[in-house]
N, C-alpha and C. Protein backbone atom coordinates (compact mmCIF):
# COMPACT_ATOMS: atom_id res chain seq x y z
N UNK A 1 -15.04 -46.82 -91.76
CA UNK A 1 -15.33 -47.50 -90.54
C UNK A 1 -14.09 -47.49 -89.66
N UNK A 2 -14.06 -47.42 -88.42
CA UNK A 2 -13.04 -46.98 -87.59
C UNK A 2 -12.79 -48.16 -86.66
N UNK A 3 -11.65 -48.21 -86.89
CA UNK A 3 -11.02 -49.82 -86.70
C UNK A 3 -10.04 -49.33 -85.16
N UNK A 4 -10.82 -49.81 -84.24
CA UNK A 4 -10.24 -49.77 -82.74
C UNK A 4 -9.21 -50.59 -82.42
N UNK A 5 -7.97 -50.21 -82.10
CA UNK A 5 -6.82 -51.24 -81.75
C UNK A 5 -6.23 -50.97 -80.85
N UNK A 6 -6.19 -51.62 -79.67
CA UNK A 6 -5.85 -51.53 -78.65
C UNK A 6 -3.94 -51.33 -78.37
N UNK A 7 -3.79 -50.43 -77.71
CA UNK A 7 -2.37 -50.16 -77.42
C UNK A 7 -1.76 -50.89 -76.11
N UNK A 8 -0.35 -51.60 -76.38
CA UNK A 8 0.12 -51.95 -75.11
C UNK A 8 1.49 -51.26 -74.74
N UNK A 9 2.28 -51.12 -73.42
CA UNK A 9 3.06 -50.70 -73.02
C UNK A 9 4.06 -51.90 -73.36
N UNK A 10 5.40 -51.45 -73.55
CA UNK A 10 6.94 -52.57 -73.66
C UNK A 10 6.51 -53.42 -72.37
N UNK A 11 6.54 -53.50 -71.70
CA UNK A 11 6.54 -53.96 -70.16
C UNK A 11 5.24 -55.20 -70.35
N UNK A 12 4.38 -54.55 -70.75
CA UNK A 12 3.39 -55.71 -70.84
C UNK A 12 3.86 -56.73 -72.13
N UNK A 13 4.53 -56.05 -73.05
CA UNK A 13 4.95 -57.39 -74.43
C UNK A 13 5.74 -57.93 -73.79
N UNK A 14 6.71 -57.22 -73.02
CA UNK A 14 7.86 -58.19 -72.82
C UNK A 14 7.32 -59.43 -71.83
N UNK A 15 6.01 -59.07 -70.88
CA UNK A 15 6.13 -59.88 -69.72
C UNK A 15 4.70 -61.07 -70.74
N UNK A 16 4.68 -60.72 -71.50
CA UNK A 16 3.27 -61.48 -71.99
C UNK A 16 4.67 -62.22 -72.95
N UNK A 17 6.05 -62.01 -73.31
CA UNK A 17 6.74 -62.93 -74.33
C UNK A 17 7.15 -63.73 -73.68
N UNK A 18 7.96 -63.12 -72.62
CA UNK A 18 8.15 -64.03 -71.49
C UNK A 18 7.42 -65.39 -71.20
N UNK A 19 5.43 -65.02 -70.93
CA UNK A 19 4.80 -66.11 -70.23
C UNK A 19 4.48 -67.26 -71.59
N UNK A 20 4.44 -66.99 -72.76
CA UNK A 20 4.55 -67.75 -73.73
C UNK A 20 5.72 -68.58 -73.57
N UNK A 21 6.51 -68.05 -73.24
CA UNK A 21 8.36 -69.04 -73.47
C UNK A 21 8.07 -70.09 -72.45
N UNK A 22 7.63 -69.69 -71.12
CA UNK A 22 7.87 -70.10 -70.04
C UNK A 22 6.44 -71.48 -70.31
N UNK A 23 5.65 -71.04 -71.06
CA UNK A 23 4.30 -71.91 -71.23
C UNK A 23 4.83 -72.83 -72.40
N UNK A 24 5.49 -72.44 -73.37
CA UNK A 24 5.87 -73.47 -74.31
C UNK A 24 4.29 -73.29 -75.47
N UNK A 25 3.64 -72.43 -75.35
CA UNK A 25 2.55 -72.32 -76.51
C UNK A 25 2.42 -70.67 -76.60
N UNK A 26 2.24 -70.13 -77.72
CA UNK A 26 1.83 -69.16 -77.53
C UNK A 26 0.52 -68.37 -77.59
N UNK A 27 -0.45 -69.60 -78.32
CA UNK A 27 -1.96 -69.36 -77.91
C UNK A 27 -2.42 -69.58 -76.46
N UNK A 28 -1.94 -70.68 -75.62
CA UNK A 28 -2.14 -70.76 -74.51
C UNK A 28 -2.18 -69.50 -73.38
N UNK A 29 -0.64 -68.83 -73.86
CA UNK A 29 -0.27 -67.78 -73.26
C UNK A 29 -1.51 -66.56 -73.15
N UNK A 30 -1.56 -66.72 -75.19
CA UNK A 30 -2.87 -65.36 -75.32
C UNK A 30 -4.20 -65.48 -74.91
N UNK A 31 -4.35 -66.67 -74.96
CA UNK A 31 -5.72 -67.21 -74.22
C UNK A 31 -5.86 -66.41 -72.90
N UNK A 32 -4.40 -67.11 -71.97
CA UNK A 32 -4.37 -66.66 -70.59
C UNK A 32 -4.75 -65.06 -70.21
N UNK A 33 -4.00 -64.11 -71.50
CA UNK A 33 -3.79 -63.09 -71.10
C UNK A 33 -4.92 -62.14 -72.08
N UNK A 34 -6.09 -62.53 -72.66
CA UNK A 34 -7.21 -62.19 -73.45
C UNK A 34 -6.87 -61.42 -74.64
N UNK A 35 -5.31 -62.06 -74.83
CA UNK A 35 -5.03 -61.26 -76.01
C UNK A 35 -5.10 -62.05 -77.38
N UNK A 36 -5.19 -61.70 -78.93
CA UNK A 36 -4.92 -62.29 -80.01
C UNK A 36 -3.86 -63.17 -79.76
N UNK A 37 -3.77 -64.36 -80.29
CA UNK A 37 -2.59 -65.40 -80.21
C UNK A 37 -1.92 -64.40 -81.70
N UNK A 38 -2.40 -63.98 -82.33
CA UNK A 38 -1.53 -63.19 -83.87
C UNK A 38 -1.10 -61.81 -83.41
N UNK A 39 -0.99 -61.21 -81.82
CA UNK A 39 -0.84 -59.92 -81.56
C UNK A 39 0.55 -60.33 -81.14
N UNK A 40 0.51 -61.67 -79.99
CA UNK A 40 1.30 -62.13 -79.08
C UNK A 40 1.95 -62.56 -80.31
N UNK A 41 1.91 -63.15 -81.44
CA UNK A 41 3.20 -63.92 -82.19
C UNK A 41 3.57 -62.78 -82.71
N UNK A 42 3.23 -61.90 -83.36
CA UNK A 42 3.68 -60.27 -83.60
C UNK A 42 4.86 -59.64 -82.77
N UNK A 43 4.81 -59.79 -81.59
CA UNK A 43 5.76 -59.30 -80.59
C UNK A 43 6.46 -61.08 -80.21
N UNK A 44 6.73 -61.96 -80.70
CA UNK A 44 7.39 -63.12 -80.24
C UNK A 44 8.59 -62.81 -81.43
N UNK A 45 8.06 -62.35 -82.80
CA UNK A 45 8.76 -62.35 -83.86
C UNK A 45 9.65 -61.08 -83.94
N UNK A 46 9.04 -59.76 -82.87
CA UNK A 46 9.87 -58.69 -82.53
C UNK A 46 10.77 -58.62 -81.93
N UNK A 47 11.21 -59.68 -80.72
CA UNK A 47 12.07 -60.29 -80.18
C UNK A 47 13.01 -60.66 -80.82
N UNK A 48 12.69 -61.34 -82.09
CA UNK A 48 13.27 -61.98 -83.02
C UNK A 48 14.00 -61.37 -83.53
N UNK A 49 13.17 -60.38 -83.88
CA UNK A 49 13.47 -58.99 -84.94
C UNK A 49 14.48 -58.06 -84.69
N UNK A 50 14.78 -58.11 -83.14
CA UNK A 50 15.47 -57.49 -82.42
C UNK A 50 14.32 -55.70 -82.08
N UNK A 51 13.71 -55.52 -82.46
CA UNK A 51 12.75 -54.55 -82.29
C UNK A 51 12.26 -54.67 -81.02
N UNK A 52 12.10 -55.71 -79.99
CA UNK A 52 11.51 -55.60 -79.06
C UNK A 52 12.28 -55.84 -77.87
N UNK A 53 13.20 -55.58 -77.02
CA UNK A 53 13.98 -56.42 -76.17
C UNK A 53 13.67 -56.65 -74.66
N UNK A 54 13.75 -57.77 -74.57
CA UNK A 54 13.33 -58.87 -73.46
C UNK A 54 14.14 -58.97 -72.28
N UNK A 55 15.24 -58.01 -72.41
CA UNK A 55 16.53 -58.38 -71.42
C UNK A 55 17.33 -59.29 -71.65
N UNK A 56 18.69 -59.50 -71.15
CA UNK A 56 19.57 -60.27 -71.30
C UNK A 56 19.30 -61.30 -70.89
N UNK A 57 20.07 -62.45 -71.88
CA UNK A 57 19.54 -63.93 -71.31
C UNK A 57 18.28 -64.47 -71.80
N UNK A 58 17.72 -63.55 -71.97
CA UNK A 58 16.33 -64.24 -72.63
C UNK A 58 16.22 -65.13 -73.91
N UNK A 59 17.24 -65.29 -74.63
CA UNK A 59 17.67 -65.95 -75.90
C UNK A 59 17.95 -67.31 -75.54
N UNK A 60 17.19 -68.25 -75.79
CA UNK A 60 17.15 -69.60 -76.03
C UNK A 60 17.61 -70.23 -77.39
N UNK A 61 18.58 -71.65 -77.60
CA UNK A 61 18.84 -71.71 -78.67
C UNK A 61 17.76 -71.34 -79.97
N UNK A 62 16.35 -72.07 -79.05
CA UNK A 62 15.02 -71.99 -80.05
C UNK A 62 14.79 -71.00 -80.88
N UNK A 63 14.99 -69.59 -79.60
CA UNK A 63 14.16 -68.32 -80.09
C UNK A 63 15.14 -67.52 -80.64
N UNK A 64 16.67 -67.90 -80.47
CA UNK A 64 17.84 -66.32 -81.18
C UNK A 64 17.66 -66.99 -82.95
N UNK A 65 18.03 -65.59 -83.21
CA UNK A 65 18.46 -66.00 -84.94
C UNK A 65 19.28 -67.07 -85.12
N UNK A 66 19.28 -66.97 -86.74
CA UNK A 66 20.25 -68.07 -87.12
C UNK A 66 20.94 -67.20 -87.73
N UNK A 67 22.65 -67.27 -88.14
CA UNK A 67 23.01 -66.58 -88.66
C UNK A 67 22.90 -66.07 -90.12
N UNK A 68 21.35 -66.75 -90.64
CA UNK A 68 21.00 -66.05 -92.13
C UNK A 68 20.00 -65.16 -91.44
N UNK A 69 19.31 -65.65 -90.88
CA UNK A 69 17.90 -64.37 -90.47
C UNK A 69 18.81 -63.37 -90.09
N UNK A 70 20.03 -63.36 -88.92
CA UNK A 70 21.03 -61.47 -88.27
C UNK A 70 20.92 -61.55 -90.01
N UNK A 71 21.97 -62.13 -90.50
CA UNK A 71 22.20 -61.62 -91.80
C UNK A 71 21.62 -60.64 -92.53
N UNK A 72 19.98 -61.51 -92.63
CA UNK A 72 19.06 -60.57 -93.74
C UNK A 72 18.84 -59.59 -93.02
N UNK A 73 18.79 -59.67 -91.83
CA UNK A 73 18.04 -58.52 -90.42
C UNK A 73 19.31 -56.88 -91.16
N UNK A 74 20.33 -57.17 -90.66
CA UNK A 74 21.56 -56.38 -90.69
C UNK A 74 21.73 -55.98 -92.05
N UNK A 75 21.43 -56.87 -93.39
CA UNK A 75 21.39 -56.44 -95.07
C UNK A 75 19.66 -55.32 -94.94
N UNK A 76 18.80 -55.80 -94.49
CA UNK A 76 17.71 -54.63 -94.33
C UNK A 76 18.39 -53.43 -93.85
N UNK A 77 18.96 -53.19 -92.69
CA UNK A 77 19.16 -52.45 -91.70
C UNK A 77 20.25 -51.24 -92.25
N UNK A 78 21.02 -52.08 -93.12
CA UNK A 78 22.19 -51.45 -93.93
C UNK A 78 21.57 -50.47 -95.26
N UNK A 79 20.51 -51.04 -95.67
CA UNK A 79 20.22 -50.73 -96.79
C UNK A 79 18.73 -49.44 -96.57
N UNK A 80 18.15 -49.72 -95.68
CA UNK A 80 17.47 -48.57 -94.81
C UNK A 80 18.07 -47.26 -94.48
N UNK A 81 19.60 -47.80 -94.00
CA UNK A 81 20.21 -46.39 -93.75
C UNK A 81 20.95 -45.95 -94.30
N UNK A 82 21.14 -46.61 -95.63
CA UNK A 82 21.90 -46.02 -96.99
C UNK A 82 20.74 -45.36 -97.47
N UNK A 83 19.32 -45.53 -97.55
CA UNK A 83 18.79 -44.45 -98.06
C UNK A 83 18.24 -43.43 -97.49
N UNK A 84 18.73 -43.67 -96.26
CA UNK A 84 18.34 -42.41 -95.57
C UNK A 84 19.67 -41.07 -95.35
N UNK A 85 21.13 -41.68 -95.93
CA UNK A 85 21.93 -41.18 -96.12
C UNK A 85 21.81 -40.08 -97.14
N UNK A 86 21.49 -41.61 -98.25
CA UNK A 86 20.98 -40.59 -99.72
C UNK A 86 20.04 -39.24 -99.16
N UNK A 87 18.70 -39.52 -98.51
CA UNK A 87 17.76 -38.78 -98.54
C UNK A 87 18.29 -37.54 -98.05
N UNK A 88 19.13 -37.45 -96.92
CA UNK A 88 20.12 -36.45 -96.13
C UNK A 88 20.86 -35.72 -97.00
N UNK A 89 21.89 -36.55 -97.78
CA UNK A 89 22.87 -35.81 -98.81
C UNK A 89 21.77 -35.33 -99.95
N UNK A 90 20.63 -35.11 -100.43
CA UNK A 90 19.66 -34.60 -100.99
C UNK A 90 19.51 -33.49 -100.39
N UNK A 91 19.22 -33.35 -99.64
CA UNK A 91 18.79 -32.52 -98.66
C UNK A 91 19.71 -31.19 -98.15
N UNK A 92 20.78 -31.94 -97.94
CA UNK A 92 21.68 -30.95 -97.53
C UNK A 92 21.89 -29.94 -99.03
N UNK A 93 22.56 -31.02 -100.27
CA UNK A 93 22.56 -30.22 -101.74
C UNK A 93 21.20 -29.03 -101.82
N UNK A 94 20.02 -29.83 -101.72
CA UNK A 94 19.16 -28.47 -101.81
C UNK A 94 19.46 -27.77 -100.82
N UNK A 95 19.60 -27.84 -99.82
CA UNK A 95 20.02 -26.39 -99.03
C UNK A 95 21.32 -25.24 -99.05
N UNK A 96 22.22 -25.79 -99.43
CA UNK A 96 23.15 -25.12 -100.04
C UNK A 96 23.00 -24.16 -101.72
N UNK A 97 22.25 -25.01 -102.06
CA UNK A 97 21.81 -24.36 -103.18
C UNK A 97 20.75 -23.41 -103.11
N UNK A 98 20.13 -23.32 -101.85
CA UNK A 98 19.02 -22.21 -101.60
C UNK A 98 19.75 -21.17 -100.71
N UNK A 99 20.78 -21.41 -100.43
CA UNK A 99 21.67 -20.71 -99.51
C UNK A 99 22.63 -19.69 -100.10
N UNK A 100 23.19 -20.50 -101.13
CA UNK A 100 23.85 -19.76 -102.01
C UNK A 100 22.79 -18.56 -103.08
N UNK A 101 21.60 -19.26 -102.98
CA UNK A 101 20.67 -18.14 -103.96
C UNK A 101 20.33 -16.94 -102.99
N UNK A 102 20.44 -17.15 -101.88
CA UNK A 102 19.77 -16.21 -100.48
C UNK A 102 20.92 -15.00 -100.57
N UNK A 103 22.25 -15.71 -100.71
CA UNK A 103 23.39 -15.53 -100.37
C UNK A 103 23.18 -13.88 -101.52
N UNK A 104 23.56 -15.08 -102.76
CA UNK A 104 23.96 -14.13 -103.75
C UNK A 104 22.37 -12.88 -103.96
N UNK A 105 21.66 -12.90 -103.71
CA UNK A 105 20.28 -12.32 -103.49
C UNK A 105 20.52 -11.08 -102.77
N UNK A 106 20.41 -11.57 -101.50
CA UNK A 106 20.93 -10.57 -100.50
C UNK A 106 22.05 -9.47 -100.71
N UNK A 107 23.34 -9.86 -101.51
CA UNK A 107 24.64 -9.04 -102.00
C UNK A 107 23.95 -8.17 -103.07
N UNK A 108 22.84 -8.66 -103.57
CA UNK A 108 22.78 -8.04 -105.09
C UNK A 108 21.81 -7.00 -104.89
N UNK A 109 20.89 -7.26 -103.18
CA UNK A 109 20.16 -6.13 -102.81
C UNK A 109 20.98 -4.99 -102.14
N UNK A 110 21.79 -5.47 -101.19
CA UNK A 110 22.85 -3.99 -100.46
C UNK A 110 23.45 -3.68 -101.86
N UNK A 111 24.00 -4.12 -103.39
CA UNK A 111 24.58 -3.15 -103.94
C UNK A 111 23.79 -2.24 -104.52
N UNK A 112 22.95 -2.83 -104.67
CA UNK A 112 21.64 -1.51 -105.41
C UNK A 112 21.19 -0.68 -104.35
N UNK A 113 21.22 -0.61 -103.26
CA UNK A 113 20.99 -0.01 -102.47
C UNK A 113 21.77 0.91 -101.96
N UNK A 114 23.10 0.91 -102.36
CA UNK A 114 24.08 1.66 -101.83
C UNK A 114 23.97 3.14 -102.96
């Protein structure tokens, strides 16, 4: 069964996070704007997340992190791109090692050939 989900542009999250802040509810907001109040807290928490950005200034004591949430945010963030390091230095090893087989391949065809 084919599950329809509607796509929005940055411009519209940011200005729909915005009218929540400025409303002080965020069902109110989604009400206003015929969207899920769980789409709109989705992108309130991306803000959060730092995934979504709102422009400068937009950080209220309420809505910025605390310094355990950057924390865990930045221990994810660290640990995401340590394995994508790994996955790279994988990557590169197999290619050198297919390089060197190409390598030595290729030498071992011009000498028989000569």
């Amino acid at each position: 069964m084919a599950h329809n989900q509607r796509s929005y542009d940055p411009e519209y999250k940011v200005q729909a996070v915005k009218l929540a802040q400025e409303m002080g509810s965020c069902k109110k907001a989604a009400d206003e704007l015929g969207i899920s109040p769980n789409t709109l807290h989705g992108w309130i928490y991306a803000v959060r997340d730092g995934r979504l950005d709102i422009g400068a200034g937009a950080h209220t004591p309420d809505n910025a992190l605390t310094l355990n949430e950057e924390l865990i945010m930045l221990r994810k963030k660290v640990k995401e791109q340590e394995k994508e390091i790994n996955r790279i230095k994988k990557e590169n090893a197999f290619l050198e090692e297919a390089s060197a087989f190409f390598a030595a391949s290729r030498l071992k065809s011009q000498k028989t050939s000569e």
